[in-house]
PDB file of N, CA and C in Angstrom:
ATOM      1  N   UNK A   1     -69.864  84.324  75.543  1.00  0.00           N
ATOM      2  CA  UNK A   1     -70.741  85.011  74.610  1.00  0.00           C
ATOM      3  C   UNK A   1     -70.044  86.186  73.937  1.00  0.00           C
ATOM      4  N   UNK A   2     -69.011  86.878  74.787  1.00  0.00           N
ATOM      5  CA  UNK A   2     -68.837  87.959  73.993  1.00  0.00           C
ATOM      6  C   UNK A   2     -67.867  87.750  72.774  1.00  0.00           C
ATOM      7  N   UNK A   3     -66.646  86.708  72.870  1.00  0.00           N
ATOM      8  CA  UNK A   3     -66.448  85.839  71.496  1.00  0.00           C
ATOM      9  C   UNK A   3     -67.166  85.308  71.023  1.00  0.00           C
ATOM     10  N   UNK A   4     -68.342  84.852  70.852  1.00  0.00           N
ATOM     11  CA  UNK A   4     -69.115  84.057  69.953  1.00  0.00           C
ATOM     12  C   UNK A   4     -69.989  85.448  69.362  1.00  0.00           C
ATOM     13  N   UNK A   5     -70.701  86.109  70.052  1.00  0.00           N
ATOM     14  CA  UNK A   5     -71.752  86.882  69.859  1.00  0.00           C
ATOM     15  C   UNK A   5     -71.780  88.201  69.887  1.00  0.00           C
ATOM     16  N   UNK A   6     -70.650  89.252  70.451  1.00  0.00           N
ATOM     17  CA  UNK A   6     -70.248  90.250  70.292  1.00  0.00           C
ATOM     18  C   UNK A   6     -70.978  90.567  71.737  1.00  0.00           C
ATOM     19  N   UNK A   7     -71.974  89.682  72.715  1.00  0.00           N
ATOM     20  CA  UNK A   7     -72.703  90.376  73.944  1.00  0.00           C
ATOM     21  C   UNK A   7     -71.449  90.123  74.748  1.00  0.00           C
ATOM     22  N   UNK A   8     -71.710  91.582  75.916  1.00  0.00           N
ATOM     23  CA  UNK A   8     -71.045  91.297  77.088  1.00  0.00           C
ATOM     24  C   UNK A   8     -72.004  91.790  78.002  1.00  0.00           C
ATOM     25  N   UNK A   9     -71.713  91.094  79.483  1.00  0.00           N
ATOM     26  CA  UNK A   9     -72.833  91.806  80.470  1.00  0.00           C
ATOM     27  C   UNK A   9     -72.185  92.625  81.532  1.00  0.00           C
ATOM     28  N   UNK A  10     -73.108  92.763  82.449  1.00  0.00           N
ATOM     29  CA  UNK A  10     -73.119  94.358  83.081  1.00  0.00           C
ATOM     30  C   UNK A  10     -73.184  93.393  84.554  1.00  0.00           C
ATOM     31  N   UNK A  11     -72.570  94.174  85.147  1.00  0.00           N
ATOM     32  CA  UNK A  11     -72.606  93.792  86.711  1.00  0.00           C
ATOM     33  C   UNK A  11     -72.917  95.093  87.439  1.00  0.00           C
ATOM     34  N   UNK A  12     -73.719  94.830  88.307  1.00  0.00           N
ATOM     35  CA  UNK A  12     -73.736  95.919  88.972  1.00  0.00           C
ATOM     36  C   UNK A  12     -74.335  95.739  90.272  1.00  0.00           C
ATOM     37  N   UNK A  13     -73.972  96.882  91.690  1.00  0.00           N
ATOM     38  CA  UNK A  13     -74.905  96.585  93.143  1.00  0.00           C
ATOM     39  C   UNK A  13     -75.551  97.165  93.394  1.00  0.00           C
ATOM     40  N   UNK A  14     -76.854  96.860  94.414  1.00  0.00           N
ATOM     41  CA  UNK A  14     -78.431  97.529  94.268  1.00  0.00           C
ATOM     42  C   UNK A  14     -78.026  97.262  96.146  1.00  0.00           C
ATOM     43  N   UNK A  15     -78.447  98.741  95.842  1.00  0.00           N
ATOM     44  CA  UNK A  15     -78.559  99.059  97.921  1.00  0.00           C
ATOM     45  C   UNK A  15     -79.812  99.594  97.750  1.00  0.00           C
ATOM     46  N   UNK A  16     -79.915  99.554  99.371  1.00  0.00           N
ATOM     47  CA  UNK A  16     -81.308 100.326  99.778  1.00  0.00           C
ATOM     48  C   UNK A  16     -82.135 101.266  98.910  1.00  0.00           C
ATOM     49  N   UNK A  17     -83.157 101.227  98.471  1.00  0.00           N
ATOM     50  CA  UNK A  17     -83.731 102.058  97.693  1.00  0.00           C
ATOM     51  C   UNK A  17     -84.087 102.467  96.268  1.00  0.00           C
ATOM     52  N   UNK A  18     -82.543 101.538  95.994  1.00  0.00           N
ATOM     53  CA  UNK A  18     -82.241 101.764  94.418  1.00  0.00           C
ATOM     54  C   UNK A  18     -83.544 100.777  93.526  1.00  0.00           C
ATOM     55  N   UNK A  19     -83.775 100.641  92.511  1.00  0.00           N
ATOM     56  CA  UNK A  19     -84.377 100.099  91.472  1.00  0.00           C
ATOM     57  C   UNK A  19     -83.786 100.225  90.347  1.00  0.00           C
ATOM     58  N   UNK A  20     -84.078  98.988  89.802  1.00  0.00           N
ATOM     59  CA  UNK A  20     -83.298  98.353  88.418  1.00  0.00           C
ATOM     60  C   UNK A  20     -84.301  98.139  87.247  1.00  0.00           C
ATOM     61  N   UNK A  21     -84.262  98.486  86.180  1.00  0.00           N
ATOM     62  CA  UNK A  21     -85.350  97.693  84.945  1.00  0.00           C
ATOM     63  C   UNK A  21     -84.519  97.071  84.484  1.00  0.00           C
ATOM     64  N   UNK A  22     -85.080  96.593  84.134  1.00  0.00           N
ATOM     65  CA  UNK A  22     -83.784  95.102  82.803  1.00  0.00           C
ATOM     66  C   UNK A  22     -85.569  95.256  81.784  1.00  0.00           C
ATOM     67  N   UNK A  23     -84.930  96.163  80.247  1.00  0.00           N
ATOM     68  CA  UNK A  23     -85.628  95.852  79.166  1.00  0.00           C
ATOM     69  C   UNK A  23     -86.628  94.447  79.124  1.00  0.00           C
ATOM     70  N   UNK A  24     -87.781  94.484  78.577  1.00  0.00           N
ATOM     71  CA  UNK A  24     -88.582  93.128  78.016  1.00  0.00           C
ATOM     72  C   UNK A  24     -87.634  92.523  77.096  1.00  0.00           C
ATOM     73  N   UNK A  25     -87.111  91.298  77.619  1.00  0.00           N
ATOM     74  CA  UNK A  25     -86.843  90.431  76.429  1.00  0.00           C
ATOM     75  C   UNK A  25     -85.266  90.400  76.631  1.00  0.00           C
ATOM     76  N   UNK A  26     -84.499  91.309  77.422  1.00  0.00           N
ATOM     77  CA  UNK A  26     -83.511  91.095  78.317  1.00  0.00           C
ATOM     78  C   UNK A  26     -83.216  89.647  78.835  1.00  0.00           C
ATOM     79  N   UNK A  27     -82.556  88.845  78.623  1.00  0.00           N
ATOM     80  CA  UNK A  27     -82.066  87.789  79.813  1.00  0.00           C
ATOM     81  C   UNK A  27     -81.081  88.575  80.993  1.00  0.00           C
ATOM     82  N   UNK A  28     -81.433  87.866  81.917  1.00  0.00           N
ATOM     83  CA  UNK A  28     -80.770  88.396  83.195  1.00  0.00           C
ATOM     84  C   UNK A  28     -80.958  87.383  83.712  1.00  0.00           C
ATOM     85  N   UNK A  29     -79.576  87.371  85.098  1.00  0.00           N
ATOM     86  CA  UNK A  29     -79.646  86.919  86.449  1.00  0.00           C
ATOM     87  C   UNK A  29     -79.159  87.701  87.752  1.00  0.00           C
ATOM     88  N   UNK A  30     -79.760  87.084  88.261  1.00  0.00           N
ATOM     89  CA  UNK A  30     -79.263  87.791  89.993  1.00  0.00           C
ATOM     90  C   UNK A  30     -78.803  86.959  90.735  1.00  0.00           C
ATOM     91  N   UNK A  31     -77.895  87.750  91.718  1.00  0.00           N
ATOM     92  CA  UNK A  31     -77.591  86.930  92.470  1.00  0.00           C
ATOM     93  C   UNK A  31     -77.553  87.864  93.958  1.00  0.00           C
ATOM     94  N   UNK A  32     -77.974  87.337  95.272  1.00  0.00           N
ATOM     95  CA  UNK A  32     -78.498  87.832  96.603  1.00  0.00           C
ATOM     96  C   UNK A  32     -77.526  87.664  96.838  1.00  0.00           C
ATOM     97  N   UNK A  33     -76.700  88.575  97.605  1.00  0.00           N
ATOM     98  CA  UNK A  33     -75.618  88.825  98.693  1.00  0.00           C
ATOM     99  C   UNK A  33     -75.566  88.633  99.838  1.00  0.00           C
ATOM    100  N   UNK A  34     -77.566  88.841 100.288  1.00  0.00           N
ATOM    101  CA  UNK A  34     -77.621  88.805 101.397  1.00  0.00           C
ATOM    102  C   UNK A  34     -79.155  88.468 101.282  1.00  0.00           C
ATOM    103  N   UNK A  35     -79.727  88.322 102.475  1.00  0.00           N
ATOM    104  CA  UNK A  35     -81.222  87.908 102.647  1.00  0.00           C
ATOM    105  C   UNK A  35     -81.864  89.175 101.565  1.00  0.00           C
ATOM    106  N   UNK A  36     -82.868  89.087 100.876  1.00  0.00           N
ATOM    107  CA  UNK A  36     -83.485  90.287 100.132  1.00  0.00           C
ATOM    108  C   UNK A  36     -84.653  89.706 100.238  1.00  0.00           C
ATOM    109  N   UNK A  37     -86.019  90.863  99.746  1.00  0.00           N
ATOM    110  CA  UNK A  37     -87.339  90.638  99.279  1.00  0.00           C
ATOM    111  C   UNK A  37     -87.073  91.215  97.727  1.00  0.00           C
ATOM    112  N   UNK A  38     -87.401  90.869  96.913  1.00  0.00           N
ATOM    113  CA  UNK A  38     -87.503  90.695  95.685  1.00  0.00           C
ATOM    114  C   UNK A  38     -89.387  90.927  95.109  1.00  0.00           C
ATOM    115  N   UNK A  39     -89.568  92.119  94.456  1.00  0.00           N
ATOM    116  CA  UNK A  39     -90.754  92.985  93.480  1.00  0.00           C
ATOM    117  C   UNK A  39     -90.190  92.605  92.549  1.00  0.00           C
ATOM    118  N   UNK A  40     -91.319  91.547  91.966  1.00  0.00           N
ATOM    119  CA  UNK A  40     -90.898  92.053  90.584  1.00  0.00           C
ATOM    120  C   UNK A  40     -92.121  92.311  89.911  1.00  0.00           C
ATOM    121  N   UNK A  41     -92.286  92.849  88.391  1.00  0.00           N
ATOM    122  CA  UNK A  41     -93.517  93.585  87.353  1.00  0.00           C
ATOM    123  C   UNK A  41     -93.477  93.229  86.461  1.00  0.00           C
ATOM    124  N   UNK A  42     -94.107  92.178  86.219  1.00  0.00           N
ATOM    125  CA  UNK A  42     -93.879  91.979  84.346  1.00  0.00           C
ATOM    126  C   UNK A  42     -94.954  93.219  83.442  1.00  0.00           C
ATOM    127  N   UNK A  43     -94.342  93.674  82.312  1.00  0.00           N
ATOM    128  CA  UNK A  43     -95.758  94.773  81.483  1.00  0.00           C
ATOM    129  C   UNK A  43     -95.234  94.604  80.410  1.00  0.00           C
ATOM    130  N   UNK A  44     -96.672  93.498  79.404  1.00  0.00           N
ATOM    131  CA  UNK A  44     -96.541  93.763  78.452  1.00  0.00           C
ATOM    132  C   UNK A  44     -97.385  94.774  78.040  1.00  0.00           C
ATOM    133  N   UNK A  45     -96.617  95.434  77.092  1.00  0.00           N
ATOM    134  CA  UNK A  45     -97.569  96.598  75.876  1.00  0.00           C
ATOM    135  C   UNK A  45     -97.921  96.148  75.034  1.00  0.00           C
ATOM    136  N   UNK A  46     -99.019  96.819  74.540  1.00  0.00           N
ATOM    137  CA  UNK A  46    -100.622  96.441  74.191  1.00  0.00           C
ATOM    138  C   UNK A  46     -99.531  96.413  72.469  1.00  0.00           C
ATOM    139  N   UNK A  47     -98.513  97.048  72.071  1.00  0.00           N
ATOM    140  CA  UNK A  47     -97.589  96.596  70.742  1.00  0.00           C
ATOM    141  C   UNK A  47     -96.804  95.689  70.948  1.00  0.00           C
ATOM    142  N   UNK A  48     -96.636  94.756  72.019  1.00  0.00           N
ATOM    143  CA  UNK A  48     -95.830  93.509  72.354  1.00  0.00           C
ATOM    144  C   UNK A  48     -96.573  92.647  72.613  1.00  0.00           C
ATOM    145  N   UNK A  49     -98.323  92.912  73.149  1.00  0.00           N
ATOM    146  CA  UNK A  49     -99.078  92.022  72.576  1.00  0.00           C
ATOM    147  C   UNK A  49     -99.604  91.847  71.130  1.00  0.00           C
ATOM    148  N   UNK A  50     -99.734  92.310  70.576  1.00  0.00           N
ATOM    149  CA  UNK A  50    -100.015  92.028  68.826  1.00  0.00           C
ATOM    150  C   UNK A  50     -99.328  91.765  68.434  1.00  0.00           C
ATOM    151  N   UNK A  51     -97.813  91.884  68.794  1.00  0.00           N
ATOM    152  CA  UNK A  51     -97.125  91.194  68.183  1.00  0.00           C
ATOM    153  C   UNK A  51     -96.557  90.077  68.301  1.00  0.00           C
ATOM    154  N   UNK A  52     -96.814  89.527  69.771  1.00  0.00           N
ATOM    155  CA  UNK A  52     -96.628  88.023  70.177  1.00  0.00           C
ATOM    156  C   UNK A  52     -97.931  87.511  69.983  1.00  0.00           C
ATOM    157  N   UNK A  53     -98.817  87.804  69.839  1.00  0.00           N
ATOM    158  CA  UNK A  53    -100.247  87.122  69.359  1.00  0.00           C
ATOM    159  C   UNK A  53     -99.680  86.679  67.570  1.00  0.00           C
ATOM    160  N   UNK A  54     -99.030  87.530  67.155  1.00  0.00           N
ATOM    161  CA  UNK A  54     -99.095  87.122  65.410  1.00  0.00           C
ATOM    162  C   UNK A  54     -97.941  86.335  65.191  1.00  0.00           C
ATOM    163  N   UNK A  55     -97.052  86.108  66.132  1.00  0.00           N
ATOM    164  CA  UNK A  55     -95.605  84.661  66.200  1.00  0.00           C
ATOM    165  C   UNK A  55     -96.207  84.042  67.110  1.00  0.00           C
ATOM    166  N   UNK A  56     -97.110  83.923  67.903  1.00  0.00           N
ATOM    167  CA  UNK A  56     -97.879  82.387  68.625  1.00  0.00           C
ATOM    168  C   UNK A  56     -98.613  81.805  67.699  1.00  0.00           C
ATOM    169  N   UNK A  57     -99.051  82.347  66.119  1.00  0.00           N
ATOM    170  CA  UNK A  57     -99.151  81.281  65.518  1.00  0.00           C
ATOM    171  C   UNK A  57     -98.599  80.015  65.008  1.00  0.00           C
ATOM    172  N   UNK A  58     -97.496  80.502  64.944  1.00  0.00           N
ATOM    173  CA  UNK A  58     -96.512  79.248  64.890  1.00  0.00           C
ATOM    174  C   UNK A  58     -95.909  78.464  65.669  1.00  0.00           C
ATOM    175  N   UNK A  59     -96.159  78.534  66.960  1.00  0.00           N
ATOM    176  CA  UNK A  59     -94.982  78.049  67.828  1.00  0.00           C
ATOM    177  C   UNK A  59     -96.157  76.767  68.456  1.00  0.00           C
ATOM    178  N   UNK A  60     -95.658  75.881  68.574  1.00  0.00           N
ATOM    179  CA  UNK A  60     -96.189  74.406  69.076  1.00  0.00           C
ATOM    180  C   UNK A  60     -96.698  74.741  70.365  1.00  0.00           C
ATOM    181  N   UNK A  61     -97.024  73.754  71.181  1.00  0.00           N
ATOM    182  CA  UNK A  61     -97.396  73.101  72.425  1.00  0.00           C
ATOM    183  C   UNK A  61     -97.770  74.320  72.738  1.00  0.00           C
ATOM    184  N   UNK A  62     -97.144  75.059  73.746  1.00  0.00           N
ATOM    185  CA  UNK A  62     -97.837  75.746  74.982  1.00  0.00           C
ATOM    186  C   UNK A  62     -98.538  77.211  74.193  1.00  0.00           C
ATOM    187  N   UNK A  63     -98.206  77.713  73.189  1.00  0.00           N
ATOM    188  CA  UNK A  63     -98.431  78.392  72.376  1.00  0.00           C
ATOM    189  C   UNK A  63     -99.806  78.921  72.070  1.00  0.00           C
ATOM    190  N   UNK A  64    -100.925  77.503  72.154  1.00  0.00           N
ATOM    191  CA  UNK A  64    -102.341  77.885  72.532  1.00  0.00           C
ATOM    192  C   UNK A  64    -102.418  78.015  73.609  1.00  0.00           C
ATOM    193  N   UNK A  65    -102.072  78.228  74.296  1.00  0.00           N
ATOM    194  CA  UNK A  65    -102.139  79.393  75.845  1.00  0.00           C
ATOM    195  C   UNK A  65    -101.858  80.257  75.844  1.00  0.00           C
ATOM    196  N   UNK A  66    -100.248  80.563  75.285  1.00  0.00           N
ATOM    197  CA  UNK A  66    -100.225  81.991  75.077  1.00  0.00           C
ATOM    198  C   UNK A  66    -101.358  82.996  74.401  1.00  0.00           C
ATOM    199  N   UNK A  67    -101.870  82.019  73.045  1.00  0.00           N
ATOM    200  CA  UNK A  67    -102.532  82.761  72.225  1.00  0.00           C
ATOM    201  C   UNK A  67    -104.054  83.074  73.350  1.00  0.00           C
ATOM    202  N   UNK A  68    -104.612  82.128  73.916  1.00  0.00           N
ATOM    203  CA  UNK A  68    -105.785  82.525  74.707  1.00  0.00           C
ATOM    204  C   UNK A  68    -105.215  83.503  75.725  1.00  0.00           C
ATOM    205  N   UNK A  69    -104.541  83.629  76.405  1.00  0.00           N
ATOM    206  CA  UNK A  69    -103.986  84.779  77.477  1.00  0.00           C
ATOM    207  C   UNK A  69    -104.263  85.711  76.812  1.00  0.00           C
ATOM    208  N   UNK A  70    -103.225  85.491  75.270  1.00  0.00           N
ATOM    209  CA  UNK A  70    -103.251  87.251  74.569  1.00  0.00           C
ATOM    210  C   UNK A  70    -104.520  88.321  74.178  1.00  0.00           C
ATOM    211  N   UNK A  71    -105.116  86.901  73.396  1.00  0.00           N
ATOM    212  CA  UNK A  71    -106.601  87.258  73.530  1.00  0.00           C
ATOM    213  C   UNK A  71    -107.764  88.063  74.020  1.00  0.00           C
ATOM    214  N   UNK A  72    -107.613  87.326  75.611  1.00  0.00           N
ATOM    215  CA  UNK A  72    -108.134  87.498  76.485  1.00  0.00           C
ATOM    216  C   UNK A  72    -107.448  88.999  77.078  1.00  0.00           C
ATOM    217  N   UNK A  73    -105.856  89.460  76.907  1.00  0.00           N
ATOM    218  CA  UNK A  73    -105.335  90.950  77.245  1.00  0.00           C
ATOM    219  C   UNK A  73    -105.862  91.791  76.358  1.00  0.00           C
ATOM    220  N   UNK A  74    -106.267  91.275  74.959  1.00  0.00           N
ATOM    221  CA  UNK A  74    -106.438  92.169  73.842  1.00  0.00           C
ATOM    222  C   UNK A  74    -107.955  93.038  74.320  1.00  0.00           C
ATOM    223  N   UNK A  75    -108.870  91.706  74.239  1.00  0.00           N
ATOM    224  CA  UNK A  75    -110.386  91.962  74.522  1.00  0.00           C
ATOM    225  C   UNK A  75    -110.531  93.015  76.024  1.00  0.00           C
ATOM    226  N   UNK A  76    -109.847  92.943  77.028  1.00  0.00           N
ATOM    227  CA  UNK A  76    -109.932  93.502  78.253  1.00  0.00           C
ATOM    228  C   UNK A  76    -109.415  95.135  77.758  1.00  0.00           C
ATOM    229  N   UNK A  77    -108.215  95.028  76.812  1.00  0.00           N
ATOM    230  CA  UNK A  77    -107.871  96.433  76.468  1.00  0.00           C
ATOM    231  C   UNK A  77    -108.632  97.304  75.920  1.00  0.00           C
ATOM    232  N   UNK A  78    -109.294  96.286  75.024  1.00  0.00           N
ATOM    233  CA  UNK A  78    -110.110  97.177  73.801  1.00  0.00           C
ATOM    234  C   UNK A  78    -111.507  97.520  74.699  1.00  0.00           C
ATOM    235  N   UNK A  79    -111.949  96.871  75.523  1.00  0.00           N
ATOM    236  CA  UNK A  79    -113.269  97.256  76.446  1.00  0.00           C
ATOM    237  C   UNK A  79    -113.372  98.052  77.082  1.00  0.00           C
ATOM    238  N   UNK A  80    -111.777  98.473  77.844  1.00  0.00           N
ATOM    239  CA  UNK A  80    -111.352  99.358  78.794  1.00  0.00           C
ATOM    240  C   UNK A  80    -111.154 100.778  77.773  1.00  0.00           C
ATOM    241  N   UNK A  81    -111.293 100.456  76.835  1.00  0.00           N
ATOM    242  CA  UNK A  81    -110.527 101.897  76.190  1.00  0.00           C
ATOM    243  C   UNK A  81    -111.653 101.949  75.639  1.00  0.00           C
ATOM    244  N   UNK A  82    -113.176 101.479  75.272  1.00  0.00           N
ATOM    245  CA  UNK A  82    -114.436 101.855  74.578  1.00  0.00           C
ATOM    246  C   UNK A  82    -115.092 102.431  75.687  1.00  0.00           C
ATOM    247  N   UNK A  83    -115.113 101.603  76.873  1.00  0.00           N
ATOM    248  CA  UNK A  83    -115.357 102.501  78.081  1.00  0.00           C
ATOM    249  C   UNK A  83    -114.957 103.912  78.458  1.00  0.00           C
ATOM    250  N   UNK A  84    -113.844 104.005  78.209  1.00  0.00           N
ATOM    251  CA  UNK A  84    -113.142 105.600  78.473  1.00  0.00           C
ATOM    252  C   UNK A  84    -113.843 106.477  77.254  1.00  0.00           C
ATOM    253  N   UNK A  85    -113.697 105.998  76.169  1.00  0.00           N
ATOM    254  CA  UNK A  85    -114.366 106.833  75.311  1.00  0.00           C
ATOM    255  C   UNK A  85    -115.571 107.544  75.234  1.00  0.00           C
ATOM    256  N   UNK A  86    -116.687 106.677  75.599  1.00  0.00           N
ATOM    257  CA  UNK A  86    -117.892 106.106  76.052  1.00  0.00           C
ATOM    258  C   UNK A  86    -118.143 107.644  76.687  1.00  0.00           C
ATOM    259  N   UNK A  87    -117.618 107.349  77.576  1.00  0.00           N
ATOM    260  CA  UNK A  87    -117.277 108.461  79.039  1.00  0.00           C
ATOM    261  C   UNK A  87    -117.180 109.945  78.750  1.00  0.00           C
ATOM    262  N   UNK A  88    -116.473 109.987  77.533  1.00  0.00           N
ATOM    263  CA  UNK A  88    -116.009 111.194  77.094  1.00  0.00           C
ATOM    264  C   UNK A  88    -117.525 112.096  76.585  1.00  0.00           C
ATOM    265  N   UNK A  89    -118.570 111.317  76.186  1.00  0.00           N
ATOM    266  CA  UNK A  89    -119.659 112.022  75.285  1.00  0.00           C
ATOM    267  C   UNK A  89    -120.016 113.153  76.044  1.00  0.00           C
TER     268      UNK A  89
END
């Protein structure tokens, strides 16, 4: 990749304690050295949902799922945040 594409990647070791983010939209791999438990967090933001809701219009097959998931994150956000408001009077 890094002749074709100008990317190069990063290596690096995770001991006790440490924590890693790898950016949304990052490819990555890992690889275990040794026995591990593995956390992981996916979070999309409520601007990475609107904006994968408005390119799942185009994309085939599984795509109406995405779009109902997104949907369904949008409506839960916007309820949760009329609620808080709500609250405020």
């Amino acid at each position: 990749l890094r002749e074709e594409r100008g990317v190069s990647g990063w290596t690096l070791l995770q001991f006790l304690g440490d924590a890693v983010l790898v950016p949304a939209g990052a490819p990555h791999q890992v690889q275990s050295l040794a026995g591990t438990i593995s956390v992981e967090q996916r979070f999309l933001s409520p601007e990475s949902t609107a904006r994968l809701r408005d390119r799942g219009r185009h994309l085939p097959g599984a795509a109406h799922q995405l779009h109902a998931q997104l949907d369904s994150m949008i409506f839960s956000a916007v309820r949760e945040a009329v609620e808080v408001l709500q609250g405020c009077k």
